[in-house]
N, C-alpha and C. Protein backbone atom coordinates (compact mmCIF):
# COMPACT_ATOMS: atom_id res chain seq x y z
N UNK A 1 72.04 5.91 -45.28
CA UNK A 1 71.42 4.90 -44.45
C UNK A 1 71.44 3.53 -45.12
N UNK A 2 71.27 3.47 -46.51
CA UNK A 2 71.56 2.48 -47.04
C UNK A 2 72.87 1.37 -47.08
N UNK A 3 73.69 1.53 -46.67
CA UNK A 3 75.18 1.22 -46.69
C UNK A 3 75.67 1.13 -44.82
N UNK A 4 74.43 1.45 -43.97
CA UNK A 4 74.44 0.95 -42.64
C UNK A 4 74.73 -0.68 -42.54
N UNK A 5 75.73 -1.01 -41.90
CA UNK A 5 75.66 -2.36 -41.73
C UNK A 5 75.95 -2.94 -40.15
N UNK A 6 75.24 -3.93 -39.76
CA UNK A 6 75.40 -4.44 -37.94
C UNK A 6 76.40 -5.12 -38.08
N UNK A 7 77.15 -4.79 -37.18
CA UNK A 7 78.25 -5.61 -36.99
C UNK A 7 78.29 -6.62 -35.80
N UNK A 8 79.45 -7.50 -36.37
CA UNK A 8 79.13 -8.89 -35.53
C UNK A 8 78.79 -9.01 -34.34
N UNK A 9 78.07 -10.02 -33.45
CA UNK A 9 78.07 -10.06 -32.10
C UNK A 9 79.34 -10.68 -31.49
N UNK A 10 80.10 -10.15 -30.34
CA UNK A 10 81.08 -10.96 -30.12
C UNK A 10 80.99 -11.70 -28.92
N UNK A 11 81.90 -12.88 -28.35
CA UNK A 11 81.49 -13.72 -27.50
C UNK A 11 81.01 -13.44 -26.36
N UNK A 12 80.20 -14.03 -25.59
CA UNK A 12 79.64 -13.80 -24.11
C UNK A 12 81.21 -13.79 -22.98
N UNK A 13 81.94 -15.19 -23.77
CA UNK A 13 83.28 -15.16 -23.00
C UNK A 13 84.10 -13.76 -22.87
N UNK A 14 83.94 -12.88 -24.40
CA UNK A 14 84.87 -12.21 -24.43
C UNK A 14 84.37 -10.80 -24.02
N UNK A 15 82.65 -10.78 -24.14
CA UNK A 15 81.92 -9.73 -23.67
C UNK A 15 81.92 -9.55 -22.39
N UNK A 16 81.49 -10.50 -21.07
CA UNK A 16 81.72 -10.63 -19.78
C UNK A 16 82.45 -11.41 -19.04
N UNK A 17 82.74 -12.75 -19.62
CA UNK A 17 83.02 -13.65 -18.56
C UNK A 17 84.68 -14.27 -18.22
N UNK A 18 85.63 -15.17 -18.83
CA UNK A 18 86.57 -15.40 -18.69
C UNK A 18 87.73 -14.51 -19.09
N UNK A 19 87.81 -13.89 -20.22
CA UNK A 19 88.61 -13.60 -21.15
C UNK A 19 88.27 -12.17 -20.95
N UNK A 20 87.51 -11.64 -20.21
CA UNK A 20 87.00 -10.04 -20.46
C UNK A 20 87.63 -9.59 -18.93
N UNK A 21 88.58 -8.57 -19.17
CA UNK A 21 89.23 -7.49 -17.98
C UNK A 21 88.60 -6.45 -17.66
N UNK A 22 88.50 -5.92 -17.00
CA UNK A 22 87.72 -4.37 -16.47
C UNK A 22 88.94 -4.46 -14.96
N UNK A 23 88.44 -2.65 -15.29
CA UNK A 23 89.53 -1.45 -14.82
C UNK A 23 88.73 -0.67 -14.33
N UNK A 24 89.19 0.23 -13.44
CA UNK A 24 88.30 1.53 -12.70
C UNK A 24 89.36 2.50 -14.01
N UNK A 25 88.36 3.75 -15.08
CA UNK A 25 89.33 4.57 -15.44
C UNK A 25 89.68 5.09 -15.06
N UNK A 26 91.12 5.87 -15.35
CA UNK A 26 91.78 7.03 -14.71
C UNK A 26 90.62 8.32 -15.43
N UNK A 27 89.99 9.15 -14.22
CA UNK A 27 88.99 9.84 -14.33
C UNK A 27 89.98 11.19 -14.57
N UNK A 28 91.48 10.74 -14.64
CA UNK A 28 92.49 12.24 -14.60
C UNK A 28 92.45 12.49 -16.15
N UNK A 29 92.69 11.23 -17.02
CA UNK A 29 93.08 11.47 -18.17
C UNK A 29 91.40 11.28 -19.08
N UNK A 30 91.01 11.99 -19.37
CA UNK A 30 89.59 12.52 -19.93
C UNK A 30 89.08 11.85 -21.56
N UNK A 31 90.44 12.78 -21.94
CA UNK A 31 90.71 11.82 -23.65
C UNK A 31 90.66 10.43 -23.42
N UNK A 32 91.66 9.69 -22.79
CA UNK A 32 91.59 8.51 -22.64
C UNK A 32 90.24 7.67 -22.37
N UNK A 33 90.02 7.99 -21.29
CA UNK A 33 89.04 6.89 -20.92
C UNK A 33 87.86 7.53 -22.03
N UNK A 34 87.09 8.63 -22.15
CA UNK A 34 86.52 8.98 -23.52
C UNK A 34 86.76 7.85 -25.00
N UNK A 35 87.89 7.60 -24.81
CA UNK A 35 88.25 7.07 -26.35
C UNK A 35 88.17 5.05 -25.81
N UNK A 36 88.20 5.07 -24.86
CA UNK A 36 87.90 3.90 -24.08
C UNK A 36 86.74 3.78 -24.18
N UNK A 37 85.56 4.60 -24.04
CA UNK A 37 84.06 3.97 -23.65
C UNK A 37 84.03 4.26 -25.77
N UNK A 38 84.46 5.22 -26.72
CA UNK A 38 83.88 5.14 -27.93
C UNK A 38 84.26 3.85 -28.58
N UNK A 39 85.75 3.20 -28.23
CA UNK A 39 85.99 2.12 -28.50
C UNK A 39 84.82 1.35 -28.09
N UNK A 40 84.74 0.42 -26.95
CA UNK A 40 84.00 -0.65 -26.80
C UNK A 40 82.85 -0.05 -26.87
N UNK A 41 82.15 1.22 -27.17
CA UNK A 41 80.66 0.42 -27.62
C UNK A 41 80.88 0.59 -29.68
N UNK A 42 81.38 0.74 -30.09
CA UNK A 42 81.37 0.31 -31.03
C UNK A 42 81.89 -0.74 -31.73
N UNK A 43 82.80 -1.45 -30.47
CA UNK A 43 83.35 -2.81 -30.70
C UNK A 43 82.12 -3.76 -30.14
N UNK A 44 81.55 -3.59 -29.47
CA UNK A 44 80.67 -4.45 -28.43
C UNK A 44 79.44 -4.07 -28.93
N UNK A 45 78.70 -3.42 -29.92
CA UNK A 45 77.70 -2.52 -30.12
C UNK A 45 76.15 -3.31 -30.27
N UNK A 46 76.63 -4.77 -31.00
CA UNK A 46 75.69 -5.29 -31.25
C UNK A 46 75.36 -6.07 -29.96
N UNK A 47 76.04 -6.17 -28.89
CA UNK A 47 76.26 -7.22 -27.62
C UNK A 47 75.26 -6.14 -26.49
N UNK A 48 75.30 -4.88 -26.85
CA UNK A 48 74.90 -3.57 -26.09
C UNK A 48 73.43 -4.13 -26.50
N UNK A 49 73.33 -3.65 -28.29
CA UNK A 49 71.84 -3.42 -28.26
C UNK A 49 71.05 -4.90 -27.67
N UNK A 50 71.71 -5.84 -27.89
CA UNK A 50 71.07 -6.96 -27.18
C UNK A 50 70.74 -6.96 -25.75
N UNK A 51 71.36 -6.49 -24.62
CA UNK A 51 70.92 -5.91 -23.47
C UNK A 51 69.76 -5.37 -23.03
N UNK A 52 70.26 -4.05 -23.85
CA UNK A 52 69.48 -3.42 -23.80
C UNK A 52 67.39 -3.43 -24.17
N UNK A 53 67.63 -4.22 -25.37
CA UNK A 53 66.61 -4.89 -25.88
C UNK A 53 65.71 -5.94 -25.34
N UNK A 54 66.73 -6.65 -24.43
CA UNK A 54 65.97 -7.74 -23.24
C UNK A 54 65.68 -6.81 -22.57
N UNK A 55 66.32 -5.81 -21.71
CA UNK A 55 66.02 -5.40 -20.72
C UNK A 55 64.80 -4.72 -20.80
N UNK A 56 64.71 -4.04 -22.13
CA UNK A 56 63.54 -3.13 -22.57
C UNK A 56 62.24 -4.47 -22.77
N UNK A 57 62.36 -5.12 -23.54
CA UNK A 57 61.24 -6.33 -23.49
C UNK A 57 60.78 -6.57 -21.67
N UNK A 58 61.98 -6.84 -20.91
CA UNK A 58 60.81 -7.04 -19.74
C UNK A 58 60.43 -5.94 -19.14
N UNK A 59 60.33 -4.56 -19.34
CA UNK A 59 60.12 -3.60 -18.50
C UNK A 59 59.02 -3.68 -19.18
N UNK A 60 59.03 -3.89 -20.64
CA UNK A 60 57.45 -3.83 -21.85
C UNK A 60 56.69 -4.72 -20.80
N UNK A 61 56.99 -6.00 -20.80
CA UNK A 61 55.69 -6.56 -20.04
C UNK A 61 55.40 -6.15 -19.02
N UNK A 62 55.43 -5.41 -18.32
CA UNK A 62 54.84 -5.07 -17.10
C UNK A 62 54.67 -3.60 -16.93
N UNK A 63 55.13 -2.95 -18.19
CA UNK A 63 54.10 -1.47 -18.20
C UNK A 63 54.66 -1.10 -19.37
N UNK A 64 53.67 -1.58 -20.33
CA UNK A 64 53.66 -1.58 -22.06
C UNK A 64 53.37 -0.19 -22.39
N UNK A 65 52.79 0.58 -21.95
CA UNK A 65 52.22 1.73 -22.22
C UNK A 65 53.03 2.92 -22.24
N UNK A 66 53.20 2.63 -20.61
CA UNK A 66 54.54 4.05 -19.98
C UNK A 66 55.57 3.68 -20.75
N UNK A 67 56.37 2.46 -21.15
CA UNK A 67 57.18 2.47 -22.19
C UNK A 67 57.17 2.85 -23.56
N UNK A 68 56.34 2.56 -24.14
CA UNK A 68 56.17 3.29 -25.19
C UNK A 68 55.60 4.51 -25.33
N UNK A 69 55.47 5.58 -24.23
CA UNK A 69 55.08 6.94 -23.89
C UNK A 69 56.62 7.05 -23.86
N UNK A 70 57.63 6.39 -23.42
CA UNK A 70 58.94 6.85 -22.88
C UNK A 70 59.70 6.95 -23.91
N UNK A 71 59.68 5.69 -25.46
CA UNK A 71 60.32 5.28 -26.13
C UNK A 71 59.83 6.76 -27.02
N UNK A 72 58.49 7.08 -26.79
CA UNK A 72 58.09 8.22 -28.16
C UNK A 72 58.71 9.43 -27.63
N UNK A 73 58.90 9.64 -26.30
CA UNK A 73 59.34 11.09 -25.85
C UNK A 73 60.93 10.96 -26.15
N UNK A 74 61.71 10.39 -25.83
CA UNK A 74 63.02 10.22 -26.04
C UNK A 74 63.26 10.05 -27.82
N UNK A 75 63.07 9.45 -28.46
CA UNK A 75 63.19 9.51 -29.70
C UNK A 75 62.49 10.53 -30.28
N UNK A 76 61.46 11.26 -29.55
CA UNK A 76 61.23 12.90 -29.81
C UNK A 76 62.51 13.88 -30.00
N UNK A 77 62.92 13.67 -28.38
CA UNK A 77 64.03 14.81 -28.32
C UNK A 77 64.89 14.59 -28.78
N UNK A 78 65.58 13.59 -28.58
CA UNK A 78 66.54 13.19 -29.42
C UNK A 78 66.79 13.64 -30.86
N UNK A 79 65.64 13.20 -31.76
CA UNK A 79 65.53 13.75 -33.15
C UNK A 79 65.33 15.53 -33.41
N UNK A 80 64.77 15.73 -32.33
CA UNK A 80 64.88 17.48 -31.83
C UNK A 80 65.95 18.10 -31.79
N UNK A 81 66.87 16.93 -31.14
CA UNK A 81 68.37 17.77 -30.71
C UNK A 81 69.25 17.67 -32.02
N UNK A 82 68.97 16.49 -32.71
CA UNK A 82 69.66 15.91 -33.99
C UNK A 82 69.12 17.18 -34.85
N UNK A 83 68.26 17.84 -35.14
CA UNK A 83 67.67 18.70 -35.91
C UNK A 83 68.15 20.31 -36.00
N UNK A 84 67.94 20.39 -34.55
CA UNK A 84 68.69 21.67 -33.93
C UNK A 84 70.41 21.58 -34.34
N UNK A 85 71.16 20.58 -33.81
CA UNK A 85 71.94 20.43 -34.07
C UNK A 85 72.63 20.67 -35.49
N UNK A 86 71.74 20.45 -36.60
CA UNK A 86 72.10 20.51 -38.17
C UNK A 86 71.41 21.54 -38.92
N UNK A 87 70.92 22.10 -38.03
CA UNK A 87 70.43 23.39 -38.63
C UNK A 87 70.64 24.97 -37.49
N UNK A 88 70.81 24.58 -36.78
CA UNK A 88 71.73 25.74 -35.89
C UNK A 88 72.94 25.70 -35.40
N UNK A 89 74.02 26.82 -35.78
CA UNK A 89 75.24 26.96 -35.80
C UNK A 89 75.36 26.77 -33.85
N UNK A 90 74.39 27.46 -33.80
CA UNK A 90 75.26 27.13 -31.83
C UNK A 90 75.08 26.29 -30.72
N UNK A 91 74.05 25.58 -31.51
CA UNK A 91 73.48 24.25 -30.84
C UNK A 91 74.81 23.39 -31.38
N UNK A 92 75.31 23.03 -32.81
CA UNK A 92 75.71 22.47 -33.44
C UNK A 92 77.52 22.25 -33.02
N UNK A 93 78.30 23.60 -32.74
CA UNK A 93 79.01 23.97 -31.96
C UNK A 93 79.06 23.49 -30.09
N UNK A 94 77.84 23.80 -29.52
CA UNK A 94 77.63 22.90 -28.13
C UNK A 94 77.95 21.69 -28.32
N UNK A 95 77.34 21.33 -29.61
CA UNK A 95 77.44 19.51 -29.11
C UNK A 95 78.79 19.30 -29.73
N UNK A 96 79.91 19.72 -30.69
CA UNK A 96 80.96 19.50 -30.62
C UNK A 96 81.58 19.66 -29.12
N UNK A 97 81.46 20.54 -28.54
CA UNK A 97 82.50 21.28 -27.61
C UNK A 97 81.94 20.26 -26.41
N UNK A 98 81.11 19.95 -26.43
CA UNK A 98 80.54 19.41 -24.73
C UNK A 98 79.47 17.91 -25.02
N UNK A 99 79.73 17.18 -25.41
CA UNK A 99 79.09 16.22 -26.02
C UNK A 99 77.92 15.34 -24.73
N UNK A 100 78.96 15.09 -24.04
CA UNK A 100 78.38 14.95 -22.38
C UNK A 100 77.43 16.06 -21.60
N UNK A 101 77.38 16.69 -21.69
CA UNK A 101 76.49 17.71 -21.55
C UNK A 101 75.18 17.52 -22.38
N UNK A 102 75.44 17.28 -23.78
CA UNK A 102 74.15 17.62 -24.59
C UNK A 102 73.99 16.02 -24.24
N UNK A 103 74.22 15.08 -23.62
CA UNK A 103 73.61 13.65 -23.53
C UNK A 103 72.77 13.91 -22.34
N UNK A 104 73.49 14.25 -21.40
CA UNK A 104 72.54 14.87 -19.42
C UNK A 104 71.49 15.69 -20.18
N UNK A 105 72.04 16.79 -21.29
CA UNK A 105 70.54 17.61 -21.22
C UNK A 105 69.48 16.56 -22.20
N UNK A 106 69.21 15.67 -23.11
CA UNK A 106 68.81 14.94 -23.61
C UNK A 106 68.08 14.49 -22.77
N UNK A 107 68.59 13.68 -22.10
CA UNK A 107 67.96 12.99 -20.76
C UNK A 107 67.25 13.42 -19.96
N UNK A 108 67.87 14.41 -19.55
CA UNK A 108 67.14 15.42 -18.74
C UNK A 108 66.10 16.20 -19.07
N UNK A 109 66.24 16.17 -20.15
CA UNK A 109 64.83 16.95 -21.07
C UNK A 109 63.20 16.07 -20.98
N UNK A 110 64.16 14.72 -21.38
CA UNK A 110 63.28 13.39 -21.10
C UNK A 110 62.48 12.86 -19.77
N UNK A 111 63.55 13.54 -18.87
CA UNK A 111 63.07 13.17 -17.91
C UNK A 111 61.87 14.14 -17.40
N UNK A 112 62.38 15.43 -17.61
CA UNK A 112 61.26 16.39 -17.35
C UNK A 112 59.70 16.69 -18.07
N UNK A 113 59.84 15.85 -19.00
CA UNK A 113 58.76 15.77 -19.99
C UNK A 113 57.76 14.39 -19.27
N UNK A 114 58.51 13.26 -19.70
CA UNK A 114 58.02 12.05 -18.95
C UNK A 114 57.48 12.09 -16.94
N UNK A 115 57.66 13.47 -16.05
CA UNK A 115 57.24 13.36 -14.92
C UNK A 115 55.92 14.26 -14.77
N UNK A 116 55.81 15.16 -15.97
CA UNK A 116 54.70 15.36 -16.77
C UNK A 116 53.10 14.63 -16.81
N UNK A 117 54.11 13.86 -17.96
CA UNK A 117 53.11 12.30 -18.64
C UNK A 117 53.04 11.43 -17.04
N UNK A 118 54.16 11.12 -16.29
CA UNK A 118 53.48 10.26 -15.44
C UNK A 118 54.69 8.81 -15.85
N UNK A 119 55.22 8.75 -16.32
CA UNK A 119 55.99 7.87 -16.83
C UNK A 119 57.38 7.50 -16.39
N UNK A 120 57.64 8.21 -15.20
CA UNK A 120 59.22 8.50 -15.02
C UNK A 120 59.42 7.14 -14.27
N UNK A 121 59.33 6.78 -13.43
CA UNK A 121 59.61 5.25 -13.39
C UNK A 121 59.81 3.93 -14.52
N UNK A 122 59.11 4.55 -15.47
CA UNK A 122 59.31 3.24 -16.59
C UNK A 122 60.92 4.26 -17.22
N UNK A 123 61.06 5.28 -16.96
CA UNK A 123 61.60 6.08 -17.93
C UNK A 123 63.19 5.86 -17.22
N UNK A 124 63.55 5.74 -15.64
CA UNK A 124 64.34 5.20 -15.10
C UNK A 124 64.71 4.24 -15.31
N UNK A 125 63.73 3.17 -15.13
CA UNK A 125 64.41 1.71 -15.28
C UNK A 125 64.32 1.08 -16.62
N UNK A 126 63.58 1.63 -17.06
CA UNK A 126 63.50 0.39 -18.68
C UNK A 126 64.61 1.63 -19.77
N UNK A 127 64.97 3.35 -19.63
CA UNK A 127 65.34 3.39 -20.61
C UNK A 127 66.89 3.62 -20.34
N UNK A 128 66.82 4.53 -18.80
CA UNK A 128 68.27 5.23 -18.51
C UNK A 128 68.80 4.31 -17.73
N UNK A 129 68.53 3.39 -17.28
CA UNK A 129 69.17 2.04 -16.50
C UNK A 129 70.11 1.28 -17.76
N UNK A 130 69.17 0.54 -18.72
CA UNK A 130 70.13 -0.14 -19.91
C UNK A 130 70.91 0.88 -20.26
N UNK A 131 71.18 2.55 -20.63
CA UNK A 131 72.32 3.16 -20.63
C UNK A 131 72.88 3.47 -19.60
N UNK A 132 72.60 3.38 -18.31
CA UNK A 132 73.69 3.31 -17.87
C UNK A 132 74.84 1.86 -17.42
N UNK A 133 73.69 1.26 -17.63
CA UNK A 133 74.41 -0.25 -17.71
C UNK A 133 75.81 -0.23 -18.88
N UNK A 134 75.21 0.13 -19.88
CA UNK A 134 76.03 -0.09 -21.51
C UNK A 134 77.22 1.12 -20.82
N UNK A 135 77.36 1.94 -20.29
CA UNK A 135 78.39 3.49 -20.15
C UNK A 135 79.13 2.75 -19.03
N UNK A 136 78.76 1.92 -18.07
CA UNK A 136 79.95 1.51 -17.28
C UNK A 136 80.59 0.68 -17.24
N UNK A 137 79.76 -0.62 -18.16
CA UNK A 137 80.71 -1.55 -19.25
C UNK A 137 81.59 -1.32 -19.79
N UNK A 138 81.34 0.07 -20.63
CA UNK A 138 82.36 0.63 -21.52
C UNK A 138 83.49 1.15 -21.11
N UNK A 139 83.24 1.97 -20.04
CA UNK A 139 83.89 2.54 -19.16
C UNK A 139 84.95 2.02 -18.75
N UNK A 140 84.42 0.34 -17.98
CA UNK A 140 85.48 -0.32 -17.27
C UNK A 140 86.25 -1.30 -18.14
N UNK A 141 85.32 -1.97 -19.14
CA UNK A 141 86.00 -2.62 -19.77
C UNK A 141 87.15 -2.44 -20.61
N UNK A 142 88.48 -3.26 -20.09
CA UNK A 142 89.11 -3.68 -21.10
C UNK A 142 89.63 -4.27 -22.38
N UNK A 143 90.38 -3.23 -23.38
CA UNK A 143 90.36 -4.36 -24.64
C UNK A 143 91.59 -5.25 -24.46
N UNK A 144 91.49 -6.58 -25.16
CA UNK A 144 92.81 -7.38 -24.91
C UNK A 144 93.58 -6.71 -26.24
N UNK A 145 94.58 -7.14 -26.67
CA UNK A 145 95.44 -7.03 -27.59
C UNK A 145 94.71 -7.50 -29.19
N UNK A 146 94.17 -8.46 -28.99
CA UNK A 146 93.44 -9.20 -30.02
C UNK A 146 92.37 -8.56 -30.71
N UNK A 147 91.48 -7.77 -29.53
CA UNK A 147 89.98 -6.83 -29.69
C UNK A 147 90.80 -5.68 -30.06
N UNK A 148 91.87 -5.29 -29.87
CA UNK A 148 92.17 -3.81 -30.64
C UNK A 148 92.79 -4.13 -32.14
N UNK A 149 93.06 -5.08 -32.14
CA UNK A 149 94.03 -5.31 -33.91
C UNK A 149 92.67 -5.79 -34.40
N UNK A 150 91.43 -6.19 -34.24
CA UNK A 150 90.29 -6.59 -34.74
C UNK A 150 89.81 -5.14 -35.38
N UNK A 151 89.85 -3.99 -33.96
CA UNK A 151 88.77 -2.85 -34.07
C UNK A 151 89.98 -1.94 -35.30
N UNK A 152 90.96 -2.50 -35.29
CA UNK A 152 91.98 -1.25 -36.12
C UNK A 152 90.95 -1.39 -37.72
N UNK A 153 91.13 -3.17 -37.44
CA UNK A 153 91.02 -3.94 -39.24
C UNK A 153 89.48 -2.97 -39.34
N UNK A 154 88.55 -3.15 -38.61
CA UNK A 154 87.06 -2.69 -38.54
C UNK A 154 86.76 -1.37 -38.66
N UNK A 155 88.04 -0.36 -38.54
CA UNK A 155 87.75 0.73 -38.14
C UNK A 155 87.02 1.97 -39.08
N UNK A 156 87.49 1.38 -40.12
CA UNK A 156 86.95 1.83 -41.52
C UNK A 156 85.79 1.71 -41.60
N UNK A 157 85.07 0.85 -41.20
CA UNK A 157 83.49 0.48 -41.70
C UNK A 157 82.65 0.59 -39.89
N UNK A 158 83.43 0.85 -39.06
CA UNK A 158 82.60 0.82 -38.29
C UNK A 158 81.85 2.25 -38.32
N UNK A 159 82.09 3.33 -38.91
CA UNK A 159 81.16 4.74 -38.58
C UNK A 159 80.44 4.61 -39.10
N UNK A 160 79.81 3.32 -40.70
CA UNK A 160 78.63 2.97 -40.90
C UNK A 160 77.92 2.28 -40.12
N UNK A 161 78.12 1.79 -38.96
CA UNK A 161 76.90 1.24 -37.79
C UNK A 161 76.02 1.70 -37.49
N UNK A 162 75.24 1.55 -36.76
CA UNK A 162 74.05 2.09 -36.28
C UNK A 162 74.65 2.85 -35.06
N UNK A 163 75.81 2.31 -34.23
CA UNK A 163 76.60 3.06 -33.28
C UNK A 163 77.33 4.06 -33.76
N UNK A 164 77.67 3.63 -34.76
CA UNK A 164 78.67 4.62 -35.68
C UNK A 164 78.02 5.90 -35.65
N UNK A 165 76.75 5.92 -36.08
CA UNK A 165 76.11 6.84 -36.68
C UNK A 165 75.51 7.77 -35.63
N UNK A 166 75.17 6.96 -34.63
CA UNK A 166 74.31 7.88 -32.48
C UNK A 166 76.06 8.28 -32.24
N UNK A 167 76.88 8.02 -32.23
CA UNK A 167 77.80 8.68 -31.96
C UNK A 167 77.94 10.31 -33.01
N UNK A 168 78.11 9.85 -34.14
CA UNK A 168 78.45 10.82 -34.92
C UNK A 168 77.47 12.35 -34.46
N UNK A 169 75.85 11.64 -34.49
CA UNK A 169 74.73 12.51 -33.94
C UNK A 169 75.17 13.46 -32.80
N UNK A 170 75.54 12.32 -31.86
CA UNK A 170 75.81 13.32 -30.31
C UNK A 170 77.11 14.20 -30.22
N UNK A 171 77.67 13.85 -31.76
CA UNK A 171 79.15 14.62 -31.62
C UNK A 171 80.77 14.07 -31.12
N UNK A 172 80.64 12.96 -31.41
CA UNK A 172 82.18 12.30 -30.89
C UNK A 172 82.22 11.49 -32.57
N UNK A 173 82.86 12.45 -33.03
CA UNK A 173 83.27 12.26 -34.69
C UNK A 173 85.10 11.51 -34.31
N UNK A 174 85.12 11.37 -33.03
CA UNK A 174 86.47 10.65 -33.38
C UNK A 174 86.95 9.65 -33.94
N UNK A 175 87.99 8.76 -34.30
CA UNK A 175 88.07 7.87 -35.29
C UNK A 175 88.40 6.54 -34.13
N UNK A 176 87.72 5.34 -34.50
CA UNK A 176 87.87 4.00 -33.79
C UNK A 176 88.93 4.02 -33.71
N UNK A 177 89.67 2.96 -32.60
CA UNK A 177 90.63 2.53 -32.09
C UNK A 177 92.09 3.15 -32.26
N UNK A 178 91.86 4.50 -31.88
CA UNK A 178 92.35 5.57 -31.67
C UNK A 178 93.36 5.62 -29.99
């Protein structure tokens, strides 16, 4: 954890606006677009958590509580699944083989816990909204020529990120700009 490092923010131009392409993926080829969304959020990673982080600040002001009931249940399971995962052979195996799966059941775990507590509205919009925001960015977005000879040079140091590392967790040990 020590040797974690954030990597740069990159431009708003090149994140959304002039210079940034998006594509519907080919939903045929699986690997591909897969290696498409691991690329850009670990190219874009610090541009994500910034999103995400506004978005989470205003859902905070207007129900501080249910959010942080939401933020403790999810970083519950999560660390649950991370646990299971490294100490049981067939949990550990699932999340190689089906990575997408153990993210829905994550969520889904979350979600069923949080309608519980009473929280599932903050738990929609303030936590699984900014991911799904960040998954269809990734999804659609295109890299130019420039953002992939960047992510090649980066590729080495990017599995020390903080993205680097929620990837590695959920099981997509594949290698950047691949």
């Amino acid at each position: 954890m020590v040797d974690v490092q954030p990597p740069p923010f990159r431009s708003l131009d090149d994140f959304l606006f002039n210079s940034a392409r998006f594509s519907v993926p080919d939903v045929r080829n699986l690997e591909r677009w897969n290696n498409r969304i691991i690329n850009n959020l670990l190219y874009y990673q610090s541009n994500y958590l910034a999103s995400a982080v506004a978005f989470l600040l205003a859902v905070g002001y207007f129900w501080p509580f249910q959010l942080l009931l939401g933020a403790a249940v999810v970083i519950s399971v999560f660390l649950g699944f991370v646990w299971a995962a490294e100490n049981k052979a067939t949990v550990r195996r699932f999340r190689r083989n089906h990575p997408s799966l153990c993210l829905i059941a994550i969520l889904g775990s979350c979600y069923c816990l949080l309608s519980f507590l009473g929280g599932v509205s903050v738990f929609l919009f303030g936590i699984t909204f900014p991911i799904l925001m960040i998954l269809i960015h990734a999804s659609t977005r295109l890299r130019s020529l420039k953002n992939k000879v960047e992510n090649k040079l980066e590729s080495i140091g990017l599995k020390r990120t903080p993205m680097g590392l929620l990837l590695t967790a959920l099981g997509q040990e594949q290698e950047a700009g691949s």
